[in-house]
Protein backbone atom coordinates (compact mmCIF):
# COMPACT_ATOMS: atom_id res chain seq x y z
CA UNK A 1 159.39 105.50 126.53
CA UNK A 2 162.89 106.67 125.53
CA UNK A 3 165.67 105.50 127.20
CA UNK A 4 167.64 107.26 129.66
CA UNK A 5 171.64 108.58 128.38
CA UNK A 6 174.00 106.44 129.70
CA UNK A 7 175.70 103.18 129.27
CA UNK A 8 174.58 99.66 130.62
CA UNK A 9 177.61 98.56 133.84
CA UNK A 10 178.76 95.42 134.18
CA UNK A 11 178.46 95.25 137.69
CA UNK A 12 175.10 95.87 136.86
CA UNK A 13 174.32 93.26 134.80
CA UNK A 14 176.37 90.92 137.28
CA UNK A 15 173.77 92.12 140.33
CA UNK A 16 171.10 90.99 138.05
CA UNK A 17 172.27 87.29 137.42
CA UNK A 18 173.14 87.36 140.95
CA UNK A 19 169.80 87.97 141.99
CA UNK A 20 168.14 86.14 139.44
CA UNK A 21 170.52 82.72 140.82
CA UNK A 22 169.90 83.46 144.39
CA UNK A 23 166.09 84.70 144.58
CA UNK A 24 166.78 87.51 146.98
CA UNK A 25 168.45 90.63 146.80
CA UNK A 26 170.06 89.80 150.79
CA UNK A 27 171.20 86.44 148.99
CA UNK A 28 172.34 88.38 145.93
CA UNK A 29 174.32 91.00 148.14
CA UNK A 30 176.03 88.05 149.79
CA UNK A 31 177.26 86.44 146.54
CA UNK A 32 178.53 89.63 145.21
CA UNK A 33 179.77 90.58 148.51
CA UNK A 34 178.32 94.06 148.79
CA UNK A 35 175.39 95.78 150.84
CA UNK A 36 171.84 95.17 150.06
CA UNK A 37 171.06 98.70 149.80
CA UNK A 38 174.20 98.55 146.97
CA UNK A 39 172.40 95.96 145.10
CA UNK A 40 168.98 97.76 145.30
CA UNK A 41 170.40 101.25 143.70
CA UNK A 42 172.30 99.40 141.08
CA UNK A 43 169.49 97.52 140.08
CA UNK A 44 166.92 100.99 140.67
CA UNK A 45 169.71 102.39 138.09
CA UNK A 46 169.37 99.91 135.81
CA UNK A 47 165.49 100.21 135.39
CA UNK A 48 166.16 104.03 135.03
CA UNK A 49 168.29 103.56 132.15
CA UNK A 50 165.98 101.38 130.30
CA UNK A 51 162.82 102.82 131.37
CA UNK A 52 161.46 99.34 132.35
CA UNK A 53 160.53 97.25 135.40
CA UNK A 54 162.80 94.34 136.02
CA UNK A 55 162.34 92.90 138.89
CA UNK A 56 158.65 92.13 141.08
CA UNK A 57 159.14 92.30 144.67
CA UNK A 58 156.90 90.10 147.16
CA UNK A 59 157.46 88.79 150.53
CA UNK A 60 158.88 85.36 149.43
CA UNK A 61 161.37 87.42 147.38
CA UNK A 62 161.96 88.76 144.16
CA UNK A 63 161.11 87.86 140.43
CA UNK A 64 161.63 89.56 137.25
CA UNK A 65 159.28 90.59 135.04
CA UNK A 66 159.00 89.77 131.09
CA UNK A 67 161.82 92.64 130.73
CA UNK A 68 163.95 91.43 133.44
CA UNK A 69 163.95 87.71 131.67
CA UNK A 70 164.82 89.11 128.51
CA UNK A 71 167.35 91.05 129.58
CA UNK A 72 168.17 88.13 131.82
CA UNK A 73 169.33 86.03 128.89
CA UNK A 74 171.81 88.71 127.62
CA UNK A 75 173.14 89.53 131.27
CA UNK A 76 174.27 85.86 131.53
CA UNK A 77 175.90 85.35 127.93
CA UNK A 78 177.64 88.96 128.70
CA UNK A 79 178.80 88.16 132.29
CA UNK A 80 179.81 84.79 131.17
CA UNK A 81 182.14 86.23 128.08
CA UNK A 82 183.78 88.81 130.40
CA UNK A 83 184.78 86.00 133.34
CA UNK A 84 185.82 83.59 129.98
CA UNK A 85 188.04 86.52 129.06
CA UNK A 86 189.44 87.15 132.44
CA UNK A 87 190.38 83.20 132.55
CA UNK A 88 191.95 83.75 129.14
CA UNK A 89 194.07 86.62 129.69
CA UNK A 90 195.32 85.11 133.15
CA UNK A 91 196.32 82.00 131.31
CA UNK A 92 197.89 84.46 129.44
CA UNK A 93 199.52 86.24 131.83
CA UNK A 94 200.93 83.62 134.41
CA UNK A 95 201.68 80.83 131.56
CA UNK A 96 199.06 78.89 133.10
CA UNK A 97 197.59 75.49 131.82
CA UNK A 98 194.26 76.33 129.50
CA UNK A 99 190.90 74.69 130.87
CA UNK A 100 188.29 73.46 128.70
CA UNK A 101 184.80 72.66 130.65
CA UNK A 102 182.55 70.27 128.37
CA UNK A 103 178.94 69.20 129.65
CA UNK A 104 177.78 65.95 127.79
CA UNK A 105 174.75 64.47 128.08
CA UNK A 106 173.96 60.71 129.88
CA UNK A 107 173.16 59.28 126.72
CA UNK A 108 175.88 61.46 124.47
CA UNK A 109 178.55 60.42 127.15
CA UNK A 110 179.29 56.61 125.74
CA UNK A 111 177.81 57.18 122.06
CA UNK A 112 180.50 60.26 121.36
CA UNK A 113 183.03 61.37 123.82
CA UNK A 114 185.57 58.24 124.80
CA UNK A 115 187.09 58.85 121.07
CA UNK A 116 187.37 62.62 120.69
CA UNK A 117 189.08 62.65 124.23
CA UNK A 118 191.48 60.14 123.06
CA UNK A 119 192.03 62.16 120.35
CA UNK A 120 191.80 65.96 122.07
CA UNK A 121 194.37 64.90 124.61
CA UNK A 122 197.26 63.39 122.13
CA UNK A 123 197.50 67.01 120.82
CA UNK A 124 196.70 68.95 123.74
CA UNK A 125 197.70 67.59 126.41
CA UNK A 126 198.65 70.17 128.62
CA UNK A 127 195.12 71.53 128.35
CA UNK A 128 192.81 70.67 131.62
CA UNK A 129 189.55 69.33 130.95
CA UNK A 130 186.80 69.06 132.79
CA UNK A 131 184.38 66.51 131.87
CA UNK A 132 181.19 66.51 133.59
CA UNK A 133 178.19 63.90 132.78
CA UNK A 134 174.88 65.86 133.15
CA UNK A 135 170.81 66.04 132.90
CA UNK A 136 169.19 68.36 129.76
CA UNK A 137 168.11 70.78 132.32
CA UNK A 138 171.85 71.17 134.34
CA UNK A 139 173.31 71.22 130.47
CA UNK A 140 171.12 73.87 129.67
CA UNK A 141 171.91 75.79 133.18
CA UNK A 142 175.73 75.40 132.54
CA UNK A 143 175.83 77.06 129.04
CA UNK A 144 173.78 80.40 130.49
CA UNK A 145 176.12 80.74 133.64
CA UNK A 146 179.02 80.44 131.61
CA UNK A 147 180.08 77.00 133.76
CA UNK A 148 180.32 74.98 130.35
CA UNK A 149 182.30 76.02 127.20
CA UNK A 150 180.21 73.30 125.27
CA UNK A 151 177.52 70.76 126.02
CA UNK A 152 177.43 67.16 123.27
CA UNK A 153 174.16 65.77 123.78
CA UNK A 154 171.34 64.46 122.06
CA UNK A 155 168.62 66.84 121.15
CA UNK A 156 164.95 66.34 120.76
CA UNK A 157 162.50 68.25 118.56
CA UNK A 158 161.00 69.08 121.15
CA UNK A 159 164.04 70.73 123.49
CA UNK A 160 164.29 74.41 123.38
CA UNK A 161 167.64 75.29 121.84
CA UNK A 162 166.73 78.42 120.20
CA UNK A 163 169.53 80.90 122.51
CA UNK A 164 172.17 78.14 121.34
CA UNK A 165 174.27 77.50 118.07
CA UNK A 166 173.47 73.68 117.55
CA UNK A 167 175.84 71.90 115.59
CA UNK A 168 174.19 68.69 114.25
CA UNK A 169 176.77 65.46 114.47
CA UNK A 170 174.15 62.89 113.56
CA UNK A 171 170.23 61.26 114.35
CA UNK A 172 169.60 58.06 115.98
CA UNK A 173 166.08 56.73 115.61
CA UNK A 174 164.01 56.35 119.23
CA UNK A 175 162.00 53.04 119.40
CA UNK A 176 159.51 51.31 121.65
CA UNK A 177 160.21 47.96 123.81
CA UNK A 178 158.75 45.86 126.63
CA UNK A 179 160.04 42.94 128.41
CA UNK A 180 160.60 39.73 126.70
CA UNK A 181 157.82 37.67 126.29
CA UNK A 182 155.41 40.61 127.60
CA UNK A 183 151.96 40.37 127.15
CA UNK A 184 152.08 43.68 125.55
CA UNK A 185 154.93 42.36 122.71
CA UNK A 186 152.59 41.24 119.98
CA UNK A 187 150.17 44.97 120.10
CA UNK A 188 150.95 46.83 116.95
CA UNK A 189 148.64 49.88 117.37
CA UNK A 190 150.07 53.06 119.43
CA UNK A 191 146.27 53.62 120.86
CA UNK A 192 145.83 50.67 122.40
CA UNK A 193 149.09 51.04 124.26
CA UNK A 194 148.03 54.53 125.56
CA UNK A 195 146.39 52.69 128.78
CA UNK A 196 149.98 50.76 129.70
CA UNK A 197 152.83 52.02 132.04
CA UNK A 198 154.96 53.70 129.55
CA UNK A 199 158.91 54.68 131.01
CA UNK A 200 160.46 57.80 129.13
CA UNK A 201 164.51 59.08 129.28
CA UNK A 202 164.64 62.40 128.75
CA UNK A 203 162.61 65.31 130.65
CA UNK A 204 158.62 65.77 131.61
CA UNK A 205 158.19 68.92 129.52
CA UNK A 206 159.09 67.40 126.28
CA UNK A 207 156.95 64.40 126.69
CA UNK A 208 154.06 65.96 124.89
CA UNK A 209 156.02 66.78 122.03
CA UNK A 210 157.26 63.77 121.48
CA UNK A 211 154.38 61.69 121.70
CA UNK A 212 152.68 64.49 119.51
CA UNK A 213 155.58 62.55 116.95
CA UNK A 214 154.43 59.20 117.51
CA UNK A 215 150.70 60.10 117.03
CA UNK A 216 151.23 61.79 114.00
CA UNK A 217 148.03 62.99 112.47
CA UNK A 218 146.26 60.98 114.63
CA UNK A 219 144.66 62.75 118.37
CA UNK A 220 145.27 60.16 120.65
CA UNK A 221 145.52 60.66 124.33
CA UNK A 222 148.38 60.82 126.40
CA UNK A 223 149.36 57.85 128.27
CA UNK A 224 148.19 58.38 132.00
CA UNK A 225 150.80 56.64 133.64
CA UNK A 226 154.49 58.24 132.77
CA UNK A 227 157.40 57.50 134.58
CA UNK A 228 160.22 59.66 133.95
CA UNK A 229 163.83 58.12 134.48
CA UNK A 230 167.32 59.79 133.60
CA UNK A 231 169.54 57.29 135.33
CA UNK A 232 170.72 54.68 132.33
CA UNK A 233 171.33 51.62 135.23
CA UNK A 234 167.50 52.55 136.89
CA UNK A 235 165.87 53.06 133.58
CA UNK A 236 166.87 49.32 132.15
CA UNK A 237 165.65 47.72 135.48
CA UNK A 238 162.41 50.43 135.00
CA UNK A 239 161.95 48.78 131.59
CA UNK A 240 161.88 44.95 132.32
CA UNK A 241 158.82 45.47 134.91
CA UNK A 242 155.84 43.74 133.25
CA UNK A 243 153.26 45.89 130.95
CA UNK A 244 156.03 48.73 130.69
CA UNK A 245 156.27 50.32 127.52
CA UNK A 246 160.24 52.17 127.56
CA UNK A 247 161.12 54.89 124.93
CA UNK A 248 164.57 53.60 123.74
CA UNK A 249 167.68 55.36 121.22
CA UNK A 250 167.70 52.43 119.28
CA UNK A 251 171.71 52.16 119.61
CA UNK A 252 171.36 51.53 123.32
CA UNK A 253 168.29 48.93 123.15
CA UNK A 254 170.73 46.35 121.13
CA UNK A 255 172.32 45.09 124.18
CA UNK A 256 169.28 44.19 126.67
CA UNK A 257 167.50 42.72 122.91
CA UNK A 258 170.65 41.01 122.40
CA UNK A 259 170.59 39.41 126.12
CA UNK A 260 167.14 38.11 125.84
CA UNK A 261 165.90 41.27 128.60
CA UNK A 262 163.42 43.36 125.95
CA UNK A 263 162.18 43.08 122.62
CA UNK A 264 161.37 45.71 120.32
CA UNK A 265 157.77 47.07 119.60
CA UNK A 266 156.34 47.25 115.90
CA UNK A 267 153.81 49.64 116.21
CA UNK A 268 152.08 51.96 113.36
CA UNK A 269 153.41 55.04 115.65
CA UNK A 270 155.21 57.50 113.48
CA UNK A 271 159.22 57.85 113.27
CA UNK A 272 160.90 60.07 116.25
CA UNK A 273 164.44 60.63 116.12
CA UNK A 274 167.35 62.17 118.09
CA UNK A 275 169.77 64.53 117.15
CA UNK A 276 173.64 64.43 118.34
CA UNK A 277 174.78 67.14 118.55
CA UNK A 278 177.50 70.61 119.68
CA UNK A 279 175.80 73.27 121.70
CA UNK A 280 177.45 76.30 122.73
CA UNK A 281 176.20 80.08 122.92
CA UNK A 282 175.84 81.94 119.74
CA UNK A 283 178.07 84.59 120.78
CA UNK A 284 180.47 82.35 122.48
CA UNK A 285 184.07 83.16 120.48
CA UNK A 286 185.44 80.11 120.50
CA UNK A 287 189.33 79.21 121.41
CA UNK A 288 191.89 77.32 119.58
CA UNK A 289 191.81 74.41 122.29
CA UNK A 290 187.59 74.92 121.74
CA UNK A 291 188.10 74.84 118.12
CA UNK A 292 190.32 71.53 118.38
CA UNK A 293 187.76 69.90 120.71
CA UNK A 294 184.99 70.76 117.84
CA UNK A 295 187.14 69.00 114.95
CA UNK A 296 187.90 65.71 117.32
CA UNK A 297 183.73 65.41 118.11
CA UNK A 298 183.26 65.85 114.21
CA UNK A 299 185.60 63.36 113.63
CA UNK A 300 183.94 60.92 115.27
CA UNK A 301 180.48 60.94 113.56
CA UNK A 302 182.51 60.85 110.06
């Protein structure tokens, strides 16, 4: 079907992240602070011009349809741009302080960051940061709504970083322990550990994956009993209960070795590794400030 003449609106594409954020177009009105029956023509409009369906309505609300996701993904990197613009040219305009808004990851947070700050803010320092500590999923969130200029985290195989430019700083090696003296310590193959409470750091959906890296070419089943744990303090605790095998960066299992808490697993399972890295939308133009921030986290990993 050919498309309709006429241009794509920012205010539509705005009423379509709003509504995509908020679930209903009565929630979406109320964020954009217009009329419902306002959202519902500029989003009828919208479909008219591209001669698609976006959104499915049903009485719990409203969800978009393959197009409306796709489209979805471009709405937010456009919307975001614009409102990154409009912060730029009011810094601009009123000689106000530049922000920069960094997302970094719980495990990039110690391993990367207290050196480039050091670093960023000796130039810059009249340049706001804010710094905030996140999970892969809110890091992920905060570079499509535009709330993060950059994300440093470490990146699995496994993670789905295709809509991002990833900018690799480094790998660290992942590694298997259990508590000292476990009755588990002395097992070296990965498939008779498969029927143990295993503890993993980073999220559900790429647990698979990454014990499709550990099996190698071997089929070997899942374990059954996965606990997932984000929070570094919880997950050490997590990891010194008895028959628990934990899924460890191997730069942050040298302390709890060193006091006597865990000891490594030598298994046959195959190599898994982490990447550091930069993340930041592929169409993002970066600032000077942004640019500066890039060269201090480089620095670091050199």
């Amino acid at each position: 079907m050919l498309m309709e003449r006429g241009t794509l609106k920012t205010a539509q594409l705005q009423t379509l992240v709003a509504i995509a954020e908020h679930g209903t177009l009565m929630a979406a009105a109320d964020a954009l602070n217009v009329s419902q029956p306002a959202v519902t023509k500029s989003i009828k409009e919208l479909e008219a011009r591209l001669g698609v369906q976006l959104l499915e309505r049903s009485g719990a609300g409203v969800r978009l349809t393959r197009y409306g996701e796709m489209l979805l993904r471009r709405a937010r990197a456009v919307v975001a741009e614009i409102a990154s613009a409009e912060r730029e040219l009011e810094e601009m305009r009123t000689g106000a302080e530049r922000t920069l808004s960094i997302g970094v990851s719980l495990l990039a947070s110690s391993f990367a960051m207290p050196q480039a700050l050091c670093a960023f803010r000796a130039r810059l320092p009249d340049v706001r940061l804010n710094v905030y500590e996140c999970l892969p999923t809110q890091i992920i969130d905060g570079l499509r709504d535009g709330s993060f200029d950059l994300c440093v985290a470490f990146i699995a195989s496994s993670d789905v970083t295709a809509e991002y430019r990833v900018v690799p700083l480094g790998e660290v090696e992942q590694v298997l322990a259990v508590r000292q003296g476990d009755a588990l310590a002395d097992e070296a193959r990965l498939e008779n550990l498969t029927r143990a409470r295993w503890l993993y750091g980073h999220t559900r959906e790429s647990l698979p994956a990454y014990w499709r890296e550990l099996c190698g070419e071997r089929a070997l089943p899942l374990p059954s009993h996965v606990n997932v744990c984000t929070s570094q303090r919880l997950y050490g605790l997590l990891a010194q209960e008895p028959g628990t095998v934990s899924v460890w960066p191997e730069f942050l299992l040298e302390e709890p070795v060193r006091s006597g808490l865990l000891q490594r697993l030598d298994t046959d399972a195959c190599q898994s590794r982490l990447t550091l890295g930069l993340m930041h939308r592929r169409d993002l133009v970066l600032t000077a400030a942004l640019e500066y921030f890039v060269e201090c986290i480089q620095r670091t990993q050199t």
